[in-house]
C-alpha atoms as a PDB file:
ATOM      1  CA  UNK A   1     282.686 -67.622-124.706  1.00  0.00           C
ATOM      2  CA  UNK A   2     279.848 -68.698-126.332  1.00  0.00           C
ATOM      3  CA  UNK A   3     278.073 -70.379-123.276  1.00  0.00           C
ATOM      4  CA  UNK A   4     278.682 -67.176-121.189  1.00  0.00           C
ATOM      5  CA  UNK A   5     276.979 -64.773-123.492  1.00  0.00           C
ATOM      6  CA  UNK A   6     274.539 -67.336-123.942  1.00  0.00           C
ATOM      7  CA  UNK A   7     273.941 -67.364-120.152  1.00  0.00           C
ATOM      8  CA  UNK A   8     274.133 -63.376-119.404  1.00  0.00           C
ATOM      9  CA  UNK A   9     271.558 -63.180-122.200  1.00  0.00           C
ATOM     10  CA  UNK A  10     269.048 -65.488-120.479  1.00  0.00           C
ATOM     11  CA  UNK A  11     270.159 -63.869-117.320  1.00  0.00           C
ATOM     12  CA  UNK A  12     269.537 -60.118-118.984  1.00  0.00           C
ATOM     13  CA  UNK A  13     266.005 -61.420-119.781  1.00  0.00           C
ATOM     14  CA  UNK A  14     265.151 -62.914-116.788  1.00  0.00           C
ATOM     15  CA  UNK A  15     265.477 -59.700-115.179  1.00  0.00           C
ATOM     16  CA  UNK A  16     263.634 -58.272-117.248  1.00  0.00           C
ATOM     17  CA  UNK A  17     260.789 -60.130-116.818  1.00  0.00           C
ATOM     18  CA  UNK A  18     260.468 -60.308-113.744  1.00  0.00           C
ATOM     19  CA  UNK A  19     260.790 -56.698-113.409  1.00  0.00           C
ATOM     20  CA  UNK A  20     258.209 -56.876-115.978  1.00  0.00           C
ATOM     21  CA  UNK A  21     255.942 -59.202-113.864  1.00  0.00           C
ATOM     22  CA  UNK A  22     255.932 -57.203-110.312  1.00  0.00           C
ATOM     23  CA  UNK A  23     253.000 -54.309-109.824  1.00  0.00           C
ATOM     24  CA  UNK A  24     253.509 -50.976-111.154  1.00  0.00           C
ATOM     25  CA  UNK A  25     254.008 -48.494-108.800  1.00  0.00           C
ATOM     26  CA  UNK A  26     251.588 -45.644-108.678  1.00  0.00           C
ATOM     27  CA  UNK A  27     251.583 -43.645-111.903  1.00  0.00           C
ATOM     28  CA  UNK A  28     252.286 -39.975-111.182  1.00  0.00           C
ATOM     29  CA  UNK A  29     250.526 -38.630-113.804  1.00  0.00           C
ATOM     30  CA  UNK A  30     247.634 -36.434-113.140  1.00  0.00           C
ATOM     31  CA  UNK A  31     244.363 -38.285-112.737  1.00  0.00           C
ATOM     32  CA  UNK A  32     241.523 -36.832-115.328  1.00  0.00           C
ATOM     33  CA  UNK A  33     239.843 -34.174-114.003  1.00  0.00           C
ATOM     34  CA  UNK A  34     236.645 -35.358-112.821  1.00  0.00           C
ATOM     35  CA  UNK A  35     233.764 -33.883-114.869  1.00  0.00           C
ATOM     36  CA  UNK A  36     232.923 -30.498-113.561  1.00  0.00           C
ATOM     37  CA  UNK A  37     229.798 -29.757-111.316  1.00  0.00           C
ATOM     38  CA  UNK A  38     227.053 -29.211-113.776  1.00  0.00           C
ATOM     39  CA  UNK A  39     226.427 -25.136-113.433  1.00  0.00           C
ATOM     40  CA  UNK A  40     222.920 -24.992-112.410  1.00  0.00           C
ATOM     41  CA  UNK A  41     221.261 -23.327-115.137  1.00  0.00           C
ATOM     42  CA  UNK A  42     220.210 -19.798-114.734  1.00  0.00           C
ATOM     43  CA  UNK A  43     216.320 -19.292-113.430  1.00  0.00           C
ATOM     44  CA  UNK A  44     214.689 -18.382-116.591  1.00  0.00           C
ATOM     45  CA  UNK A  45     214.755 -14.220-116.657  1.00  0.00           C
ATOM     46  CA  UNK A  46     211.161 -13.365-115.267  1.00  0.00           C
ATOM     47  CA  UNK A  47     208.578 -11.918-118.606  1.00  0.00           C
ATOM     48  CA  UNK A  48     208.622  -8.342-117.532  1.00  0.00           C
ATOM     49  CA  UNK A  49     205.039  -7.992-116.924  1.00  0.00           C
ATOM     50  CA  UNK A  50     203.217  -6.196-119.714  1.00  0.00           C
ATOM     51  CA  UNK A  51     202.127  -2.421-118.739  1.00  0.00           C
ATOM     52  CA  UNK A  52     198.615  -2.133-118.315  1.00  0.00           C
ATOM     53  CA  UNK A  53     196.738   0.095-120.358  1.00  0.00           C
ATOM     54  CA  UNK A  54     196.046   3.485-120.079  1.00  0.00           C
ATOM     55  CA  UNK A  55     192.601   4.173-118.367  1.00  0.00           C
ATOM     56  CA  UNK A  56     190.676   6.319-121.071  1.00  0.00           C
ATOM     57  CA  UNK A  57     189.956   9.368-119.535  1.00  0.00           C
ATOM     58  CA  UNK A  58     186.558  10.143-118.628  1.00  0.00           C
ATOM     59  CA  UNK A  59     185.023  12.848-121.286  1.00  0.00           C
ATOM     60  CA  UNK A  60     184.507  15.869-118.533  1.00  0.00           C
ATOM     61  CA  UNK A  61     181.068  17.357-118.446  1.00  0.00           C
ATOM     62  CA  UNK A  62     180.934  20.121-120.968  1.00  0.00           C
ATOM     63  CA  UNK A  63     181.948  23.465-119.572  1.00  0.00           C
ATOM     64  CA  UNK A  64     178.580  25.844-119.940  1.00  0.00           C
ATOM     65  CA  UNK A  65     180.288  28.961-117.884  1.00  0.00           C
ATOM     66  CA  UNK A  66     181.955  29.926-114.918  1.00  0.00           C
ATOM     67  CA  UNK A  67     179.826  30.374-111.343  1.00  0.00           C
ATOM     68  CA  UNK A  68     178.611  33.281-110.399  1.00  0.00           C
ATOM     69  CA  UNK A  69     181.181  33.518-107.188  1.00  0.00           C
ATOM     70  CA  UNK A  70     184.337  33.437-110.127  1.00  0.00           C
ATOM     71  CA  UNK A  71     182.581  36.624-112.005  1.00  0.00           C
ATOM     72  CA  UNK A  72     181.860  38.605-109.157  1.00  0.00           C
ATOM     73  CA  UNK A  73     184.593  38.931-105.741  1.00  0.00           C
ATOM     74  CA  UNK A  74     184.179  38.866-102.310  1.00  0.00           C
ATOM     75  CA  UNK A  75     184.941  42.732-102.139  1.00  0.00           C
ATOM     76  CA  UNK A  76     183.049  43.669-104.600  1.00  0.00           C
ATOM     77  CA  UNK A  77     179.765  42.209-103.199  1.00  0.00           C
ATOM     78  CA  UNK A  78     180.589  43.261-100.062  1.00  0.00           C
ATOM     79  CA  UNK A  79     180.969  46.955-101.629  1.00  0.00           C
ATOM     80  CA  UNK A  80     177.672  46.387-102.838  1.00  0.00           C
ATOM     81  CA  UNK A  81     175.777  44.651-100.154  1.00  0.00           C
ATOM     82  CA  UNK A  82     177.724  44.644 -96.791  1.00  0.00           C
ATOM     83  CA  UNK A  83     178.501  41.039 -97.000  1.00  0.00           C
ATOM     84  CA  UNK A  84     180.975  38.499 -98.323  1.00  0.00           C
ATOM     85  CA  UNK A  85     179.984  35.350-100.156  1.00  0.00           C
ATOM     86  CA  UNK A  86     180.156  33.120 -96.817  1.00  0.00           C
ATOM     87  CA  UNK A  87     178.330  35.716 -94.888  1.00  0.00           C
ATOM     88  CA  UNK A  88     175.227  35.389 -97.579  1.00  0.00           C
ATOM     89  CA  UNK A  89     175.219  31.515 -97.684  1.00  0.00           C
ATOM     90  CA  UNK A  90     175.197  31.743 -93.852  1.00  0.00           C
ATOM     91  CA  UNK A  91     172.361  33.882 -93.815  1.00  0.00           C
ATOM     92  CA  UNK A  92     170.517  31.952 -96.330  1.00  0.00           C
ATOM     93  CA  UNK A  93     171.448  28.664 -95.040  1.00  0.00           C
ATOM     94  CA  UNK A  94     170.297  29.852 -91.377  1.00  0.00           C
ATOM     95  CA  UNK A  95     166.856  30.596 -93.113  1.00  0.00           C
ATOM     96  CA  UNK A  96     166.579  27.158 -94.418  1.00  0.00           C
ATOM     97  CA  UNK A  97     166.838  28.417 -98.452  1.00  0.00           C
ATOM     98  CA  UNK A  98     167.217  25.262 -99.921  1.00  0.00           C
ATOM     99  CA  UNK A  99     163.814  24.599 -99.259  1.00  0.00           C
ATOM    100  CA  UNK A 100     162.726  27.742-100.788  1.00  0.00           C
ATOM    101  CA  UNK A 101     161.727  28.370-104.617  1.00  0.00           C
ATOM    102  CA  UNK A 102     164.420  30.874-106.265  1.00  0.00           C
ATOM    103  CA  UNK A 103     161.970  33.849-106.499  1.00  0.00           C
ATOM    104  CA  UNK A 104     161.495  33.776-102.759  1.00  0.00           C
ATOM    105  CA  UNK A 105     164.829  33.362-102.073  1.00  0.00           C
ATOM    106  CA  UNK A 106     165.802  36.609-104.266  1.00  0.00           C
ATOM    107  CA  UNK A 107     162.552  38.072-102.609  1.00  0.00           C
ATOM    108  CA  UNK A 108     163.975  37.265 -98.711  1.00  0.00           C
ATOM    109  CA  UNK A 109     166.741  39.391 -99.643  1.00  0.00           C
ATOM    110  CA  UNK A 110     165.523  42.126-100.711  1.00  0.00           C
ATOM    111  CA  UNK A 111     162.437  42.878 -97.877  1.00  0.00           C
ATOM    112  CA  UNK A 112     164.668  41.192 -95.083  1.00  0.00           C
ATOM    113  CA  UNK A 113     168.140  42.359 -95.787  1.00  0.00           C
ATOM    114  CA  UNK A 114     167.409  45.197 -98.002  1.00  0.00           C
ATOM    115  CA  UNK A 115     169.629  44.174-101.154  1.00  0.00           C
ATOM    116  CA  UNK A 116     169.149  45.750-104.030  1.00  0.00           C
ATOM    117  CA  UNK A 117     167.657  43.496-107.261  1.00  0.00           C
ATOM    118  CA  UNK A 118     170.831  43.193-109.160  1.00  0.00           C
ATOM    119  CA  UNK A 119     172.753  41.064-105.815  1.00  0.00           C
ATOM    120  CA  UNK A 120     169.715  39.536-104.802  1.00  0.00           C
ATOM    121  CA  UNK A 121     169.494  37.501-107.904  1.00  0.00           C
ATOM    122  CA  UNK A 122     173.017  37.323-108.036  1.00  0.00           C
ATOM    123  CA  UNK A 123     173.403  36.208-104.620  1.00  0.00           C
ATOM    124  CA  UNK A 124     170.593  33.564-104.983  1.00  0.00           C
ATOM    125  CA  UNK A 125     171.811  32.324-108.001  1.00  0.00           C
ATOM    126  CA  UNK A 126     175.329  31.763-106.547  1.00  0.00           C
ATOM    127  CA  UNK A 127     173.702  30.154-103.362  1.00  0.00           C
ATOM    128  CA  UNK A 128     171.958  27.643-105.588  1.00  0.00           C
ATOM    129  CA  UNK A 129     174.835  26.927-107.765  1.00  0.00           C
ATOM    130  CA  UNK A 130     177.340  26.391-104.294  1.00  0.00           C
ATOM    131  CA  UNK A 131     174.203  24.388-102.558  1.00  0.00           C
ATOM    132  CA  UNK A 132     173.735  21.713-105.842  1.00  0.00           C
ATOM    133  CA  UNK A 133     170.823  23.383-106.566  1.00  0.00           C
ATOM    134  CA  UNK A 134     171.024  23.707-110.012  1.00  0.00           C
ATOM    135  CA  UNK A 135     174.665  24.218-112.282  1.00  0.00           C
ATOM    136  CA  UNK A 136     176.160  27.039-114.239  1.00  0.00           C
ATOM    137  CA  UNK A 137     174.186  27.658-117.680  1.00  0.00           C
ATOM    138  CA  UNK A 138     171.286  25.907-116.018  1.00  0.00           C
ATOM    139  CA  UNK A 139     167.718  28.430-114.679  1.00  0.00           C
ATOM    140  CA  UNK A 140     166.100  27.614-111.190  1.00  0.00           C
ATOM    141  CA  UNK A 141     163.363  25.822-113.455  1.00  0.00           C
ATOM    142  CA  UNK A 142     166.151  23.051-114.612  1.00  0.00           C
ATOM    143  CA  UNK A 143     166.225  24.709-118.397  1.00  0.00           C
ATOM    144  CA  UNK A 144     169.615  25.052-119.768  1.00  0.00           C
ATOM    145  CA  UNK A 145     170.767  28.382-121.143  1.00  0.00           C
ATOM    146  CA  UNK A 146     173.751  30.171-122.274  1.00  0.00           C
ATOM    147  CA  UNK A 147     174.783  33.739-122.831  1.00  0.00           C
ATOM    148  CA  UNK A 148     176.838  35.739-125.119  1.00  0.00           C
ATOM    149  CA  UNK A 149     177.589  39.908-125.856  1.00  0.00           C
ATOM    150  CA  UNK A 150     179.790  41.601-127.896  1.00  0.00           C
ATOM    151  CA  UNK A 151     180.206  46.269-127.650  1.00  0.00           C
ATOM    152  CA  UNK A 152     179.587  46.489-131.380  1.00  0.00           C
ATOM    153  CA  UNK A 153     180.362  50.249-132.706  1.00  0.00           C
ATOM    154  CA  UNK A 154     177.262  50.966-134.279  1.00  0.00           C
ATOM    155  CA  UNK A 155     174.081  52.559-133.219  1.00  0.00           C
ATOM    156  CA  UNK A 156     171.514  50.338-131.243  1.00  0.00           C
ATOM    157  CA  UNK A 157     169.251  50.921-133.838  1.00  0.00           C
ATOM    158  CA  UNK A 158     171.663  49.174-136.155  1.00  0.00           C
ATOM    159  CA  UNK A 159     172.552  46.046-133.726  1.00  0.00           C
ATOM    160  CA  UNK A 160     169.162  45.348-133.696  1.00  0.00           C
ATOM    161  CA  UNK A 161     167.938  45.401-137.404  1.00  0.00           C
ATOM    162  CA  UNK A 162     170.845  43.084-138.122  1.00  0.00           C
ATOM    163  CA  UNK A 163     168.687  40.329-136.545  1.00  0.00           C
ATOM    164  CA  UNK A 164     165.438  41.743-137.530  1.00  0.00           C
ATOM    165  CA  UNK A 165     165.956  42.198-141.413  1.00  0.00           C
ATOM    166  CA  UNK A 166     166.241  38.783-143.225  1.00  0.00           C
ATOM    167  CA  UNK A 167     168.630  40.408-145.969  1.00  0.00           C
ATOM    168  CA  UNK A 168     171.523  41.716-143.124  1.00  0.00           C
ATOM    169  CA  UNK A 169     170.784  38.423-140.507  1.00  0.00           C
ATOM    170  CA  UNK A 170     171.899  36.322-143.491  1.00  0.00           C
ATOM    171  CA  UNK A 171     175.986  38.012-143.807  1.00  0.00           C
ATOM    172  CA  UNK A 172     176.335  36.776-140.385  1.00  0.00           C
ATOM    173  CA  UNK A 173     173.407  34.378-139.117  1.00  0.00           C
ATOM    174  CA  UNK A 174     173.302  32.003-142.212  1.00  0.00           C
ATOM    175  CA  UNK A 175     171.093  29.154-142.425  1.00  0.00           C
ATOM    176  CA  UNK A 176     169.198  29.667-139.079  1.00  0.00           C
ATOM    177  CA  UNK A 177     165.787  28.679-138.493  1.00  0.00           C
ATOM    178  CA  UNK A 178     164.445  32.534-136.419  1.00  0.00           C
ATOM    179  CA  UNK A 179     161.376  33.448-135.594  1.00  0.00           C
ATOM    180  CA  UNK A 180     160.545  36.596-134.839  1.00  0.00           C
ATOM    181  CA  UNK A 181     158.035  36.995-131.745  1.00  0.00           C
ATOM    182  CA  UNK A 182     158.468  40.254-129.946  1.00  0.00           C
ATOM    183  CA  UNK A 183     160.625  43.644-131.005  1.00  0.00           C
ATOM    184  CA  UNK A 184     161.182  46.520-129.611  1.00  0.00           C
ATOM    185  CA  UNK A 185     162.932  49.130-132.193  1.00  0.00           C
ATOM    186  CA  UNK A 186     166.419  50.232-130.842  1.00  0.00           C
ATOM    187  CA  UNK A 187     165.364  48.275-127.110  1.00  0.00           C
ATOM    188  CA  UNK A 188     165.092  44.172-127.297  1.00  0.00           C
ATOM    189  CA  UNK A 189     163.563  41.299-129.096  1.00  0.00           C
ATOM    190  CA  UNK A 190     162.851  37.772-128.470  1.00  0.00           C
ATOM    191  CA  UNK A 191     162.684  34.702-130.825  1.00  0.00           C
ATOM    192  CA  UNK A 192     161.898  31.585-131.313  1.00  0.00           C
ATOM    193  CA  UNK A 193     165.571  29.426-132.973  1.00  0.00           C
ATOM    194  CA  UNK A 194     165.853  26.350-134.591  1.00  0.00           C
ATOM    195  CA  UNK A 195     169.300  25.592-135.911  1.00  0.00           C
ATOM    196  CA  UNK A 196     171.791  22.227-136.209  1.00  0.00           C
ATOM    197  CA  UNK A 197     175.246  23.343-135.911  1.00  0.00           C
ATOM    198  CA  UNK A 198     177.713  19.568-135.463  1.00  0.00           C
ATOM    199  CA  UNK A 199     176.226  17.440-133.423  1.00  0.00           C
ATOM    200  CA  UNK A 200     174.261  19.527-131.235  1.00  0.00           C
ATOM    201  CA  UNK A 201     170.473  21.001-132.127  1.00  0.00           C
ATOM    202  CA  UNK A 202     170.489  24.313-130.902  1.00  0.00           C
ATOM    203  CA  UNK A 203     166.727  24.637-130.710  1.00  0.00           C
ATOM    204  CA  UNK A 204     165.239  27.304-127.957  1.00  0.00           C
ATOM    205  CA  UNK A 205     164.230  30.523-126.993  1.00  0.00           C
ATOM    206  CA  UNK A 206     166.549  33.938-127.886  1.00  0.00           C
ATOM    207  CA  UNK A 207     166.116  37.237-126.223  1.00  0.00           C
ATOM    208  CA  UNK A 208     168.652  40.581-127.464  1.00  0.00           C
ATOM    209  CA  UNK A 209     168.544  43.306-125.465  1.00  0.00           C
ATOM    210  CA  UNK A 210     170.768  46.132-126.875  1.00  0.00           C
ATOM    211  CA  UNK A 211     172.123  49.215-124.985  1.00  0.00           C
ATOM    212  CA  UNK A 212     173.327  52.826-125.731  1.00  0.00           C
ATOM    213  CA  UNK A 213     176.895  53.003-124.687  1.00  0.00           C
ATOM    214  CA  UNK A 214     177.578  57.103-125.897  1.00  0.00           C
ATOM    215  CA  UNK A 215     179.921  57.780-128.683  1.00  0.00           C
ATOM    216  CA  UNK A 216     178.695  55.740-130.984  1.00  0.00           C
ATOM    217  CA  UNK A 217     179.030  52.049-129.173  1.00  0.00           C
ATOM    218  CA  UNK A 218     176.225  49.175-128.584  1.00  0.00           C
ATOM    219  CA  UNK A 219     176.088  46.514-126.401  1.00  0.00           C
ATOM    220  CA  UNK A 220     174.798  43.689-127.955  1.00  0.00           C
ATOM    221  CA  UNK A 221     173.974  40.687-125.189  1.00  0.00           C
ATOM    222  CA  UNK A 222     172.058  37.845-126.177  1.00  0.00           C
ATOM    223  CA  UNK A 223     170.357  34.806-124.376  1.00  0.00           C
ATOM    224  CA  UNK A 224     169.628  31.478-125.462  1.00  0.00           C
ATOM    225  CA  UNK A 225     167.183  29.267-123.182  1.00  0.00           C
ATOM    226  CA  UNK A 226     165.038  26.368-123.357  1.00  0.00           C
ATOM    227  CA  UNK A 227     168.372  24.197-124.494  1.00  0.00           C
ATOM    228  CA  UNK A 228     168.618  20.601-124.389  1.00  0.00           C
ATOM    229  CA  UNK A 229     171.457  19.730-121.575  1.00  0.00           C
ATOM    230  CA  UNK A 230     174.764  20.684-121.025  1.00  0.00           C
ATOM    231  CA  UNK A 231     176.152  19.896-124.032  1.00  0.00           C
ATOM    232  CA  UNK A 232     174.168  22.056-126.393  1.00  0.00           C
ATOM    233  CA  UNK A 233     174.545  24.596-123.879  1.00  0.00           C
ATOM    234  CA  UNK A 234     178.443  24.587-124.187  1.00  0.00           C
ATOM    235  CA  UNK A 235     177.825  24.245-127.883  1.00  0.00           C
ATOM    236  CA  UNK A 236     175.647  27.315-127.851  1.00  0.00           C
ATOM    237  CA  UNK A 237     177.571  29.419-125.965  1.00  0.00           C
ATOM    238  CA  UNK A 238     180.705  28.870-128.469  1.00  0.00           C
ATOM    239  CA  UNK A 239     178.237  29.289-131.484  1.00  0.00           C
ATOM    240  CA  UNK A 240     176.934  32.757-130.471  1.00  0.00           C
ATOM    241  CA  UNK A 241     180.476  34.135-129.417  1.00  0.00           C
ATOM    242  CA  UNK A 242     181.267  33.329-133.011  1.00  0.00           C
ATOM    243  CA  UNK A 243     178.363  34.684-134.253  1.00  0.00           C
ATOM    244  CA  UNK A 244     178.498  37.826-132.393  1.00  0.00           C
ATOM    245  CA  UNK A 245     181.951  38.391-133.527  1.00  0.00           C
ATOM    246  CA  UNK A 246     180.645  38.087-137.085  1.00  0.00           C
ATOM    247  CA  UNK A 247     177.583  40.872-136.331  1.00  0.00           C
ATOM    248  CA  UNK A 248     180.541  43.231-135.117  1.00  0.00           C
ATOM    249  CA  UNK A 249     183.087  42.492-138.253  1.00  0.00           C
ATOM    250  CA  UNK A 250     179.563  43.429-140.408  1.00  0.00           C
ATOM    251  CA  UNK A 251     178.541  46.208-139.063  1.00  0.00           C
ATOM    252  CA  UNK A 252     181.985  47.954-138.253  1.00  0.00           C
ATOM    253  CA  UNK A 253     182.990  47.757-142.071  1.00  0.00           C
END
């Protein structure tokens, strides 16, 4: 019994060892999974590109008033004269005026075409201004002027001592270099002015001309020439619309 077992033992292990000893079939267990495909990496977002700065606007050339052919319409000069804007700077054009001086421009009119002296200047300082002859607030001589008026309620007698008299000119004009050079009582004056208001020296020539409205109402209109440019012009023109407004607060108390 012994030997048997013994046997059927060595047998047992036999077997096993040589089951041991031949090559292992296939393992059916899933293989690793390979290392996946490296994602290529994302294109680096593009900077947005930085906006570019605003241009700075060009400072505009100080306005010094509006052209003559924005005050006055085509039917009302051709009321007056026969003739539309177009059809003057036609005529004038045809006659060669921008070669001409602005006095015998204004003078063509009149003798040729039989305008009256009110639209000839008009019409000849219009045609300049259209023809680059010279710009609004600036004379046919290349000065640089501005106007202003105010219908004050107080006799032109009044209007007019309120630049003349040192005592009333100061309540509204303070501070201003004026000369006196000319006066006529109740009529017109002219003046030399010298006067720094901000940045602009408003230094040139004045000339008030008042007028007799009836019941008790003045026109006060007021030129200043002999500016510096454009600027003091504009500057000028503000100033005296100011001022003008504090002549009529004064003398309408």
């Amino acid at each position: 019994m012994t030997q048997d077992s013994n046997a059927r033992r060595r047998k047992a292990e036999d077997t096993a060892r040589a089951a041991r000893s031949k090559p292992g079939a296939p393992s059916t267990s899933t293989p690793p999974t390979p290392p996946s495909t490296p994602t290529s990496p994302s294109a680096p977002s593009t900077p947005s590109t930085p906006s570019t700065p605003s241009t700075p606007s060009t400072p505009s050339t100080p306005s010094t008033g509006r052209r003559i052919t924005e005050k006055l319409s085509d039917d009302a000069l051709r009321s007056g004269t026969g003739g539309t804007w177009s059809d003057w700077f036609a005529v004038l054009d045809a006659w060669d005026a921008t070669a001409r001086t602005h006095a015998e421009i204004a003078r063509h009119l009149v003798e040729a075409h039989g305008v009256s002296g009110w639209y000839a200047q008009s019409i000849t300082v219009a045609f300049e201004q259209e023809r680059g002859l010279r710009q609004p607030g600036q004379s046919s001589t290349g000065d640089w002027q501005c106007s202003a008026s105010r219908t004050v309620t107080a006799s032109a007698d009044r209007c007019l001592a309120a630049f003349t008299d040192p005592e009333v000119r100061r309540r509204w004009l303070p501070d201003s270099g004026f000369a006196l050079r000319t006066h006529r009582p109740a009529a017109a004056l002219t003046a030399d002015y010298d006067d720094t208001q901000g940045s602009a020296v408003l230094s040139g020539r004045l000339s008030v001309r008042v007028t007799d409205k009836g019941a008790g109402r003045t026109v006060v209109a007021l030129a200043h020439t002999k500016l510096s440019g454009p600027g003091a012009a504009a500057d000028a023109k503000e100033f005296w619309r100011e001022r003008l407004g504090a002549l009529k607060a004064l003398l309408e108390r």
